[in-house]
N, C-alpha and C. Protein backbone atom coordinates (compact mmCIF):
# COMPACT_ATOMS: atom_id res chain seq x y z
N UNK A 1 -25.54 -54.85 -4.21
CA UNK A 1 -25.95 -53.57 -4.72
C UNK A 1 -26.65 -53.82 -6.06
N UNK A 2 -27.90 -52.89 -6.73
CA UNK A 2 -28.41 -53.26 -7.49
C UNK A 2 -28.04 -52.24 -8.85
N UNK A 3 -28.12 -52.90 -9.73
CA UNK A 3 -27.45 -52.46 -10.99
C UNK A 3 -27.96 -50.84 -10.92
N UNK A 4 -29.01 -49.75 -10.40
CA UNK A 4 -29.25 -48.68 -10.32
C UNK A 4 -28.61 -48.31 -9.22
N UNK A 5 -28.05 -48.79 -8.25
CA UNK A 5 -27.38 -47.87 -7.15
C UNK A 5 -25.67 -47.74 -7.43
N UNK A 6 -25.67 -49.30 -8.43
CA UNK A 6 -24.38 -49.22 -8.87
C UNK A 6 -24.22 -48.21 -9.89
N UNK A 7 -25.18 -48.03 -10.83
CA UNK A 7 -25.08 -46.93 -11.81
C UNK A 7 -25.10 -45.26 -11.14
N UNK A 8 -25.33 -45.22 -10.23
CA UNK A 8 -25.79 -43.64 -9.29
C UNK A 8 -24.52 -43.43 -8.38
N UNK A 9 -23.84 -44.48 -7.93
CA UNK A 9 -22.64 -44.89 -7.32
C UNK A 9 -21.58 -44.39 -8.34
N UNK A 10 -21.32 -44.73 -9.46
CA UNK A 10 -20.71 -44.28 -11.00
C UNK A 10 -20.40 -43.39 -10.90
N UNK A 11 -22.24 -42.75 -11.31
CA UNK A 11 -21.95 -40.89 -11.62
C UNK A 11 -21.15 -40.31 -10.82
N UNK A 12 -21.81 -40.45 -9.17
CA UNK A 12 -20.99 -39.67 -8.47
C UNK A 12 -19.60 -39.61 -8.02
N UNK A 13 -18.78 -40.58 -8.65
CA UNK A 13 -17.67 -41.02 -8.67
C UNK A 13 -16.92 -40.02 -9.74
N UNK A 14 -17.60 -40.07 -11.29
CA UNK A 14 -17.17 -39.77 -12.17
C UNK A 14 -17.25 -37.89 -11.97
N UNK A 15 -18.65 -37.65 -11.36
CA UNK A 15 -18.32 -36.42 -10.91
C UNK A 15 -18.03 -35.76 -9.89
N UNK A 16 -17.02 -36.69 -9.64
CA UNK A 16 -16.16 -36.33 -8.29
C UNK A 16 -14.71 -35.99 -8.68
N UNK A 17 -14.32 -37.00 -10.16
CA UNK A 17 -13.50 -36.95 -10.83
C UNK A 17 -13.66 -35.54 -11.73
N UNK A 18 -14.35 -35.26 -11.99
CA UNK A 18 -14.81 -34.14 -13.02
C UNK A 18 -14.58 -33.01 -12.12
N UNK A 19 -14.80 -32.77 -11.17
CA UNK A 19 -14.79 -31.52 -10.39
C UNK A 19 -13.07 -31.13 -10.07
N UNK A 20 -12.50 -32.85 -9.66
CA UNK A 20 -11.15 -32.06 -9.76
C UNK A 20 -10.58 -31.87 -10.52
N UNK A 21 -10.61 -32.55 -11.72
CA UNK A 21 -9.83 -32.40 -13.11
C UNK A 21 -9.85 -30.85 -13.35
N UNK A 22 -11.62 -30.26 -13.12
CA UNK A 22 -11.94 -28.76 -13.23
C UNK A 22 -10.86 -28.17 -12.26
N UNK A 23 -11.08 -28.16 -11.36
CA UNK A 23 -9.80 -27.63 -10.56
C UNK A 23 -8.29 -27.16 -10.60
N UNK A 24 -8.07 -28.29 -11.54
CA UNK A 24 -6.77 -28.61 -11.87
C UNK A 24 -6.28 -27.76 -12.97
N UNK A 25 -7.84 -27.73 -13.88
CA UNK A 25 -7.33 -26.86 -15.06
C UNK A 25 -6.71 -25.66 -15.06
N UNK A 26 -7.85 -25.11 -13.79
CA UNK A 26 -7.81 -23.78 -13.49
C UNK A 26 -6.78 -23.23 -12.60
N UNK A 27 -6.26 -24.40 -12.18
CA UNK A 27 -5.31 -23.92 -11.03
C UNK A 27 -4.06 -23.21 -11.69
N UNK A 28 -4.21 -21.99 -10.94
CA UNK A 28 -3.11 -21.32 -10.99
C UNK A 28 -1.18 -21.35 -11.11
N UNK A 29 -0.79 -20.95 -12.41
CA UNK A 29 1.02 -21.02 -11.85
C UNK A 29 1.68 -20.54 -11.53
N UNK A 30 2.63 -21.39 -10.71
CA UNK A 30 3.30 -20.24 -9.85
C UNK A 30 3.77 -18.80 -10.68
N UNK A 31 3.49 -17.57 -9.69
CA UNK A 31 4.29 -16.02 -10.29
C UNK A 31 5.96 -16.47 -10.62
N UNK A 32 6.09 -16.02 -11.63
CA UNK A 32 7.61 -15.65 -12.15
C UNK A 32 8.85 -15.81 -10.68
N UNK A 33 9.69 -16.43 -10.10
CA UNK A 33 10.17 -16.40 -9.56
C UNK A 33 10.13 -16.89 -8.08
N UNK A 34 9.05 -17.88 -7.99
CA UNK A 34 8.04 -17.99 -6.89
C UNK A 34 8.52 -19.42 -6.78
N UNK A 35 8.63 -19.89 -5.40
CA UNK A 35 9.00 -20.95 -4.98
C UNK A 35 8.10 -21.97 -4.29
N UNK A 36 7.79 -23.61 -4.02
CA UNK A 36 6.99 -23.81 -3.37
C UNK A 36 7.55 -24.03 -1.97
N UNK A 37 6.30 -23.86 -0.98
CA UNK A 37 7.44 -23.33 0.30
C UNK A 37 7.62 -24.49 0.49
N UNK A 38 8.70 -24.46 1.42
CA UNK A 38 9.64 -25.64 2.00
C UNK A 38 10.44 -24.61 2.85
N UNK A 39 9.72 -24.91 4.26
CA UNK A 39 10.24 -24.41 5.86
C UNK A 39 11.70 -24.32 5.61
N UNK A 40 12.42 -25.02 5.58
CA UNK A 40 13.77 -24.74 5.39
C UNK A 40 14.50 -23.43 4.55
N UNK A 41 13.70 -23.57 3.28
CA UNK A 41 14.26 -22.92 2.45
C UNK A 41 13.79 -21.22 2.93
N UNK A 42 12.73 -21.35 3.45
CA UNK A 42 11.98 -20.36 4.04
C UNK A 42 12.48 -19.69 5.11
N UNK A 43 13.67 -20.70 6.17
CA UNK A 43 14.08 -19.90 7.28
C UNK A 43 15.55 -19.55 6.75
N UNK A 44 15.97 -20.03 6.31
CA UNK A 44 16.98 -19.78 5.27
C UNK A 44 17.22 -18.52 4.75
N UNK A 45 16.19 -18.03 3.98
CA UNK A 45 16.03 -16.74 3.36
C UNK A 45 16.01 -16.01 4.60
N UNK A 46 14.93 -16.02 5.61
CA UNK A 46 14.88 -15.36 7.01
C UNK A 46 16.23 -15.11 7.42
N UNK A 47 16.99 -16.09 7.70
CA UNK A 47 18.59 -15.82 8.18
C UNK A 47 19.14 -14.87 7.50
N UNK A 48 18.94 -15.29 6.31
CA UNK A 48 19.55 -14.33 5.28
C UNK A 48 19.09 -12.78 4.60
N UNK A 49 18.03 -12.26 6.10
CA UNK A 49 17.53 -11.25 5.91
C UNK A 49 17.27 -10.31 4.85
N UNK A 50 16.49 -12.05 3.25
CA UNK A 50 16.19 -11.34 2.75
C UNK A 50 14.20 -11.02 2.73
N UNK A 51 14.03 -10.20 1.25
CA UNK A 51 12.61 -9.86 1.22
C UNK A 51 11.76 -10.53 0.65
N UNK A 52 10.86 -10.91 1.38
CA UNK A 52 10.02 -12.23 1.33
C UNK A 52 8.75 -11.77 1.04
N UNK A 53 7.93 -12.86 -0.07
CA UNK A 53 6.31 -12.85 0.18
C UNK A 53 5.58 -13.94 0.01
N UNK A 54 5.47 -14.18 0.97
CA UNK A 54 4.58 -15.34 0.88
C UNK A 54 3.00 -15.63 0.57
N UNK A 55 2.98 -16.36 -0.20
CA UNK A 55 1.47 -16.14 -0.99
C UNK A 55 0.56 -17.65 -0.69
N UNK A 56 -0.33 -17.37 -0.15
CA UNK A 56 -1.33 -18.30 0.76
C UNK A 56 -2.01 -18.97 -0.34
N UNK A 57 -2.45 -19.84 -0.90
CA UNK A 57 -2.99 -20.04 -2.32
C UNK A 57 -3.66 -20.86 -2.19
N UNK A 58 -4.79 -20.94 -3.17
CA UNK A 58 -5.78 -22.46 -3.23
C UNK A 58 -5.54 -22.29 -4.94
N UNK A 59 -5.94 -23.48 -5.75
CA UNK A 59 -6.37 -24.26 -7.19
C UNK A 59 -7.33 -23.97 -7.49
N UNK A 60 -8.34 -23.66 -6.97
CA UNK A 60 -9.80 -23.65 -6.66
C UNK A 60 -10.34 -21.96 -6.10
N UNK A 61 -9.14 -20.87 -5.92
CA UNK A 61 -9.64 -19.61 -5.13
C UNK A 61 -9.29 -19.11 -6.54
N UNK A 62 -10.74 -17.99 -6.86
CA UNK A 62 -10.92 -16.91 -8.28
C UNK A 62 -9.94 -15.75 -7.62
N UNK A 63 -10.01 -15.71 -6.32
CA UNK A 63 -9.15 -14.50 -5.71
C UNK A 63 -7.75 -14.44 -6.27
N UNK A 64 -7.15 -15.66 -5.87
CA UNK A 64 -5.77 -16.18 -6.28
C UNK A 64 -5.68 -16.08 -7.17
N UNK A 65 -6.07 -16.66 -8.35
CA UNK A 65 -5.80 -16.17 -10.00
C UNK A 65 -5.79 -15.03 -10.58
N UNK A 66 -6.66 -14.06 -9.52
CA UNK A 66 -6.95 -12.57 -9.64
C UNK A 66 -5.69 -12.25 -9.36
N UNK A 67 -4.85 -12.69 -8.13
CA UNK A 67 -3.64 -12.27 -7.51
C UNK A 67 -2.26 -12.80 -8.50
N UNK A 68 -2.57 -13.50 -8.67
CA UNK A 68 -1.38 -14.44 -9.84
C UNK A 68 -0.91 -13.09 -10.45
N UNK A 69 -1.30 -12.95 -11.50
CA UNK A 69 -0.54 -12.09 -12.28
C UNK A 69 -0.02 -10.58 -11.90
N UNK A 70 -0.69 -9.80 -10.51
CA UNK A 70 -0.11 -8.72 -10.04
C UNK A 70 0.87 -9.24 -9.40
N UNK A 71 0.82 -10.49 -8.94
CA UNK A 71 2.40 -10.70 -8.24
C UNK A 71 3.46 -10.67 -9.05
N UNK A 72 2.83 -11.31 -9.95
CA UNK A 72 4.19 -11.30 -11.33
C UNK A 72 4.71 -10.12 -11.61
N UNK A 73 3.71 -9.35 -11.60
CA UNK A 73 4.14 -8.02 -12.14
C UNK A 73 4.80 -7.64 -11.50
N UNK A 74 4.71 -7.73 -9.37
CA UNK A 74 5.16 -6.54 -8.39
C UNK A 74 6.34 -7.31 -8.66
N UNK A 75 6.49 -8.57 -8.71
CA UNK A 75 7.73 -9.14 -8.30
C UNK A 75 8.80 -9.15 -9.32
N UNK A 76 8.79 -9.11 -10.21
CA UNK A 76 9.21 -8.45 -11.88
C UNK A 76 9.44 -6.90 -12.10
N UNK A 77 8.69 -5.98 -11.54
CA UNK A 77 9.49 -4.75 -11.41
C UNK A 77 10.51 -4.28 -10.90
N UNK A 78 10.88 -3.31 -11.81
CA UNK A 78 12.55 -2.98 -10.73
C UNK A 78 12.57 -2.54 -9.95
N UNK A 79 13.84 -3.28 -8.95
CA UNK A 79 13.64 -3.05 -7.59
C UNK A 79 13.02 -4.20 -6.79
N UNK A 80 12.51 -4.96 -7.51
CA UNK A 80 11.72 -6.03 -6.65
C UNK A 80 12.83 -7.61 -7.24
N UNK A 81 14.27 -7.40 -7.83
CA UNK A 81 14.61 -8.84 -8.07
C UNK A 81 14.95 -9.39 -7.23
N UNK A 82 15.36 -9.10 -5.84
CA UNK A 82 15.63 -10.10 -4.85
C UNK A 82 14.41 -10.37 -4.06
N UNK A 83 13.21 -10.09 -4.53
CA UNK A 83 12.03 -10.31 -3.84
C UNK A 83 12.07 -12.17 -3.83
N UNK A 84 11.65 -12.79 -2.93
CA UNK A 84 11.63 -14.16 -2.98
C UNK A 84 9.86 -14.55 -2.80
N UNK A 85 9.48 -14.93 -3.18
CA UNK A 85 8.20 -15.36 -2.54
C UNK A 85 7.96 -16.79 -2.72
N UNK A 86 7.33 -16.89 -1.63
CA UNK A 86 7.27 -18.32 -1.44
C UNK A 86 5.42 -18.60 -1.38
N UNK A 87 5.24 -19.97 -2.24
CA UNK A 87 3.73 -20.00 -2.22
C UNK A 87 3.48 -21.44 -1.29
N UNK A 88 2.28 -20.87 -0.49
CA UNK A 88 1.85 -21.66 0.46
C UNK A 88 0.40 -22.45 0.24
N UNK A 89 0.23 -24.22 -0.42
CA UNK A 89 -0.61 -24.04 -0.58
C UNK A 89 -1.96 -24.79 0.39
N UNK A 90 -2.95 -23.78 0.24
CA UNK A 90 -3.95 -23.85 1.27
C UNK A 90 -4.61 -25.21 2.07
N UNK A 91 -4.53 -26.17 0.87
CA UNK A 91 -5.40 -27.36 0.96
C UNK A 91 -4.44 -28.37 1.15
N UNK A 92 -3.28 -28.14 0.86
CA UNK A 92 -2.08 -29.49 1.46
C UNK A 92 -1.20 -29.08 2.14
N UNK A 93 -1.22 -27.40 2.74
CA UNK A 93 0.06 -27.38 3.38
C UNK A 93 -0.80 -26.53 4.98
N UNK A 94 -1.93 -27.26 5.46
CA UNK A 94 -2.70 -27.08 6.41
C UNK A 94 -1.43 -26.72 7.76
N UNK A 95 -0.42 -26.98 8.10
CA UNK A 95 -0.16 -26.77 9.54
C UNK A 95 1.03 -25.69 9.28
N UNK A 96 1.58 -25.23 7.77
CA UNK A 96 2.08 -24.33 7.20
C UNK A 96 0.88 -22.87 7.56
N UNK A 97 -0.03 -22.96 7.12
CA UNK A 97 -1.25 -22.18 7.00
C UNK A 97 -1.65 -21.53 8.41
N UNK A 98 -1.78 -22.56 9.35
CA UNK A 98 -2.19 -22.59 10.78
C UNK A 98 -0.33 -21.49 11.09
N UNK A 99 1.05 -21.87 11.10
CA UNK A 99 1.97 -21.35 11.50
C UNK A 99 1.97 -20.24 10.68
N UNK A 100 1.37 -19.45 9.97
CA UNK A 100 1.39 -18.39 10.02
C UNK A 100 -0.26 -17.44 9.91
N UNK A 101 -0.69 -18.27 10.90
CA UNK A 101 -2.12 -17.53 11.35
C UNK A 101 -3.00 -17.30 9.91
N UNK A 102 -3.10 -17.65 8.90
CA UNK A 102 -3.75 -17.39 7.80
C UNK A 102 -5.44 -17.79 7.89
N UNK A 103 -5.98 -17.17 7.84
CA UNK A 103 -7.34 -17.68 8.29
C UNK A 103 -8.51 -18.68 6.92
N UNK A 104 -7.53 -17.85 6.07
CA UNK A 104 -8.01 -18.09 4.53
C UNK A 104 -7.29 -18.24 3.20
N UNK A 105 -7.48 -18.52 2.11
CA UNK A 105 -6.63 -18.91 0.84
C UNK A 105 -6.58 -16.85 0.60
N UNK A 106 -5.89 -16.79 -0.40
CA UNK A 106 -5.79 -15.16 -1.17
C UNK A 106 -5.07 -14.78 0.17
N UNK A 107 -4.12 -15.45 0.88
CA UNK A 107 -3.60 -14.39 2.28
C UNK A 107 -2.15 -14.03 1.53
N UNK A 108 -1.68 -12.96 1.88
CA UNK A 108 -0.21 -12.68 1.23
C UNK A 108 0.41 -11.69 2.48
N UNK A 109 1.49 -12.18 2.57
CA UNK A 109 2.60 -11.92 3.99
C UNK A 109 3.72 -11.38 3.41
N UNK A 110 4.11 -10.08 3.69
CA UNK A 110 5.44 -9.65 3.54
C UNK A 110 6.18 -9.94 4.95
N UNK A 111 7.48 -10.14 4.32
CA UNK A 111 8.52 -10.41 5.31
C UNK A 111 10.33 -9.72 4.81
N UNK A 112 10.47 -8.88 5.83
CA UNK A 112 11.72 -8.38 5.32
C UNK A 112 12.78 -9.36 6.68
N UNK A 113 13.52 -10.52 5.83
CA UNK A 113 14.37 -11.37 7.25
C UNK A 113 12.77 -12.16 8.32
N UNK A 114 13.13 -12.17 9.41
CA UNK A 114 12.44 -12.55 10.08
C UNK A 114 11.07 -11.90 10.54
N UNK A 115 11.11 -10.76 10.00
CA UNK A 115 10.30 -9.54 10.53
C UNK A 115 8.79 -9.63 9.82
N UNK A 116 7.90 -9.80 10.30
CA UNK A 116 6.89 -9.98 9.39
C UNK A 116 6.52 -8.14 9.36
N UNK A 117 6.02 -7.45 7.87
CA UNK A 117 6.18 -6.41 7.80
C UNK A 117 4.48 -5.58 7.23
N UNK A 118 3.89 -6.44 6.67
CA UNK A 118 2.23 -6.50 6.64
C UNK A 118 1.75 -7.75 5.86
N UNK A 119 0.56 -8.05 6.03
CA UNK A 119 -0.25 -8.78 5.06
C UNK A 119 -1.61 -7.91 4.57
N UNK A 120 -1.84 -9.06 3.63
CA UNK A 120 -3.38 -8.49 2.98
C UNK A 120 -4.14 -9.68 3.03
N UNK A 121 -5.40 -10.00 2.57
CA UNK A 121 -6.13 -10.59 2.37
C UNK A 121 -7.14 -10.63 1.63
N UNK A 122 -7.66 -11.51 0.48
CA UNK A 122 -8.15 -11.45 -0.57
C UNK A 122 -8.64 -9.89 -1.02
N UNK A 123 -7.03 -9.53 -1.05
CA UNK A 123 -6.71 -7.97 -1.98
C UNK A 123 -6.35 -8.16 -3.37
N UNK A 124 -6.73 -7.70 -4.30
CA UNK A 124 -6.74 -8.29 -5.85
C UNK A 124 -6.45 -6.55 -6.29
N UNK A 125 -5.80 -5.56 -5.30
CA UNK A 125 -5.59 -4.17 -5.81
C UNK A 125 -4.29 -4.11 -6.14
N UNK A 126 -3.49 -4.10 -7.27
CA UNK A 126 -2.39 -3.86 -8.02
C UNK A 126 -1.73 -2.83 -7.13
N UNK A 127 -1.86 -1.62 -6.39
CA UNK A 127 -1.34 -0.88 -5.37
C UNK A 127 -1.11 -1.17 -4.35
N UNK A 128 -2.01 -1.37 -3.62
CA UNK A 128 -1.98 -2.24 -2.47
C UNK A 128 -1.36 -2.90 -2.28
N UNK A 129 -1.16 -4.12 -3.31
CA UNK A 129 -0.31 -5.41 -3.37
C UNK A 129 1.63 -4.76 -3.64
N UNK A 130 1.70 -3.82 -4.41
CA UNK A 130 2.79 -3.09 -4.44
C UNK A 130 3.40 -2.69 -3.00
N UNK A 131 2.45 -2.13 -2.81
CA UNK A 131 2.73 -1.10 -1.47
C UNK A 131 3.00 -2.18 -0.35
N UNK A 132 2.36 -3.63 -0.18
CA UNK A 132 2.43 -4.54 0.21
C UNK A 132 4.30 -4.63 0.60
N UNK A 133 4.83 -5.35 -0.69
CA UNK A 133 6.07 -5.27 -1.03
C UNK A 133 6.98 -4.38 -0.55
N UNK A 134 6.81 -3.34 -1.22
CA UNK A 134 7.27 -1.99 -0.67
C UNK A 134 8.13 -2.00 0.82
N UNK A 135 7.05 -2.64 1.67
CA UNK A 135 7.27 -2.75 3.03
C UNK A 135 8.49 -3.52 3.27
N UNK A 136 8.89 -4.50 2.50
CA UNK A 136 9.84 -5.47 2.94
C UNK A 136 11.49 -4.24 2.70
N UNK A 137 10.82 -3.15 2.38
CA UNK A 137 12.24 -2.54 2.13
C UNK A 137 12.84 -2.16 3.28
N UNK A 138 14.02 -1.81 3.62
CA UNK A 138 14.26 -1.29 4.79
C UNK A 138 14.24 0.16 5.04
């Protein structure tokens, strides 16, 4: 290889590195009370018929960061402390994603027990996302 393909070889290395570091910065933290999923812990809660939300997520989705902090909020209001939510994420937890039909990152699943009770999809409406919740009540 010649010292210019090795130098062009570099860049795109370095900004390959640069793009995820960007990623990383931006990536979102978990909402207040929010778990990373782990199937177990997930059917667990199901058994234990409690109220679930599971939040579909990417590092990299503006939707999701949009969603970050209304979750905090729904899930932080009263009435919502046994809310559990569990975050699912998009780009490493691919056959998680596929088992619950998610077509896309920003997906959010209520679940009251086993019962799936609605979802949304890259919904960033503070009501909506409430009303979302809401549902897991009995």
């Amino acid at each position: 290889m010649n010292r210019r393909n090795l130098f062009a070889a570099s860049l795109g290395i370095a900004g390959m590195i640069g793009v995820a570091a960007t990623a990383m910065a931006f990536a979102p933290a978990a909402p207040a009370g929010s778990v990373a999923f782990n199937r177990a812990a997930f059917e667990q809660a199901q058994a234990a018929d409690k109220r679930i939300l599971v939040d579909i997520w990417a590092p990299w989705c503006p939707t999701c960061r949009a969603q970050e902090p209304i979750i905090n909020s729904v899930a932080a209001a009263r009435g919502n402390e046994d809310l559990v939510v569990f975050r699912v994420q998009f780009d490493d937890q691919k056959a998680e994603v596929r088992r619950f039909a998610a077509q896309r990152q920003s997906t959010l699943i209520a679940f009251r027990g086993s019962r799936e009770t609605g979802r949304l999809v890259a919904d960033t409406n503070p009501d909506r996302i409430a009303a979302l919740v809401a549902t897991t009540r009995r």
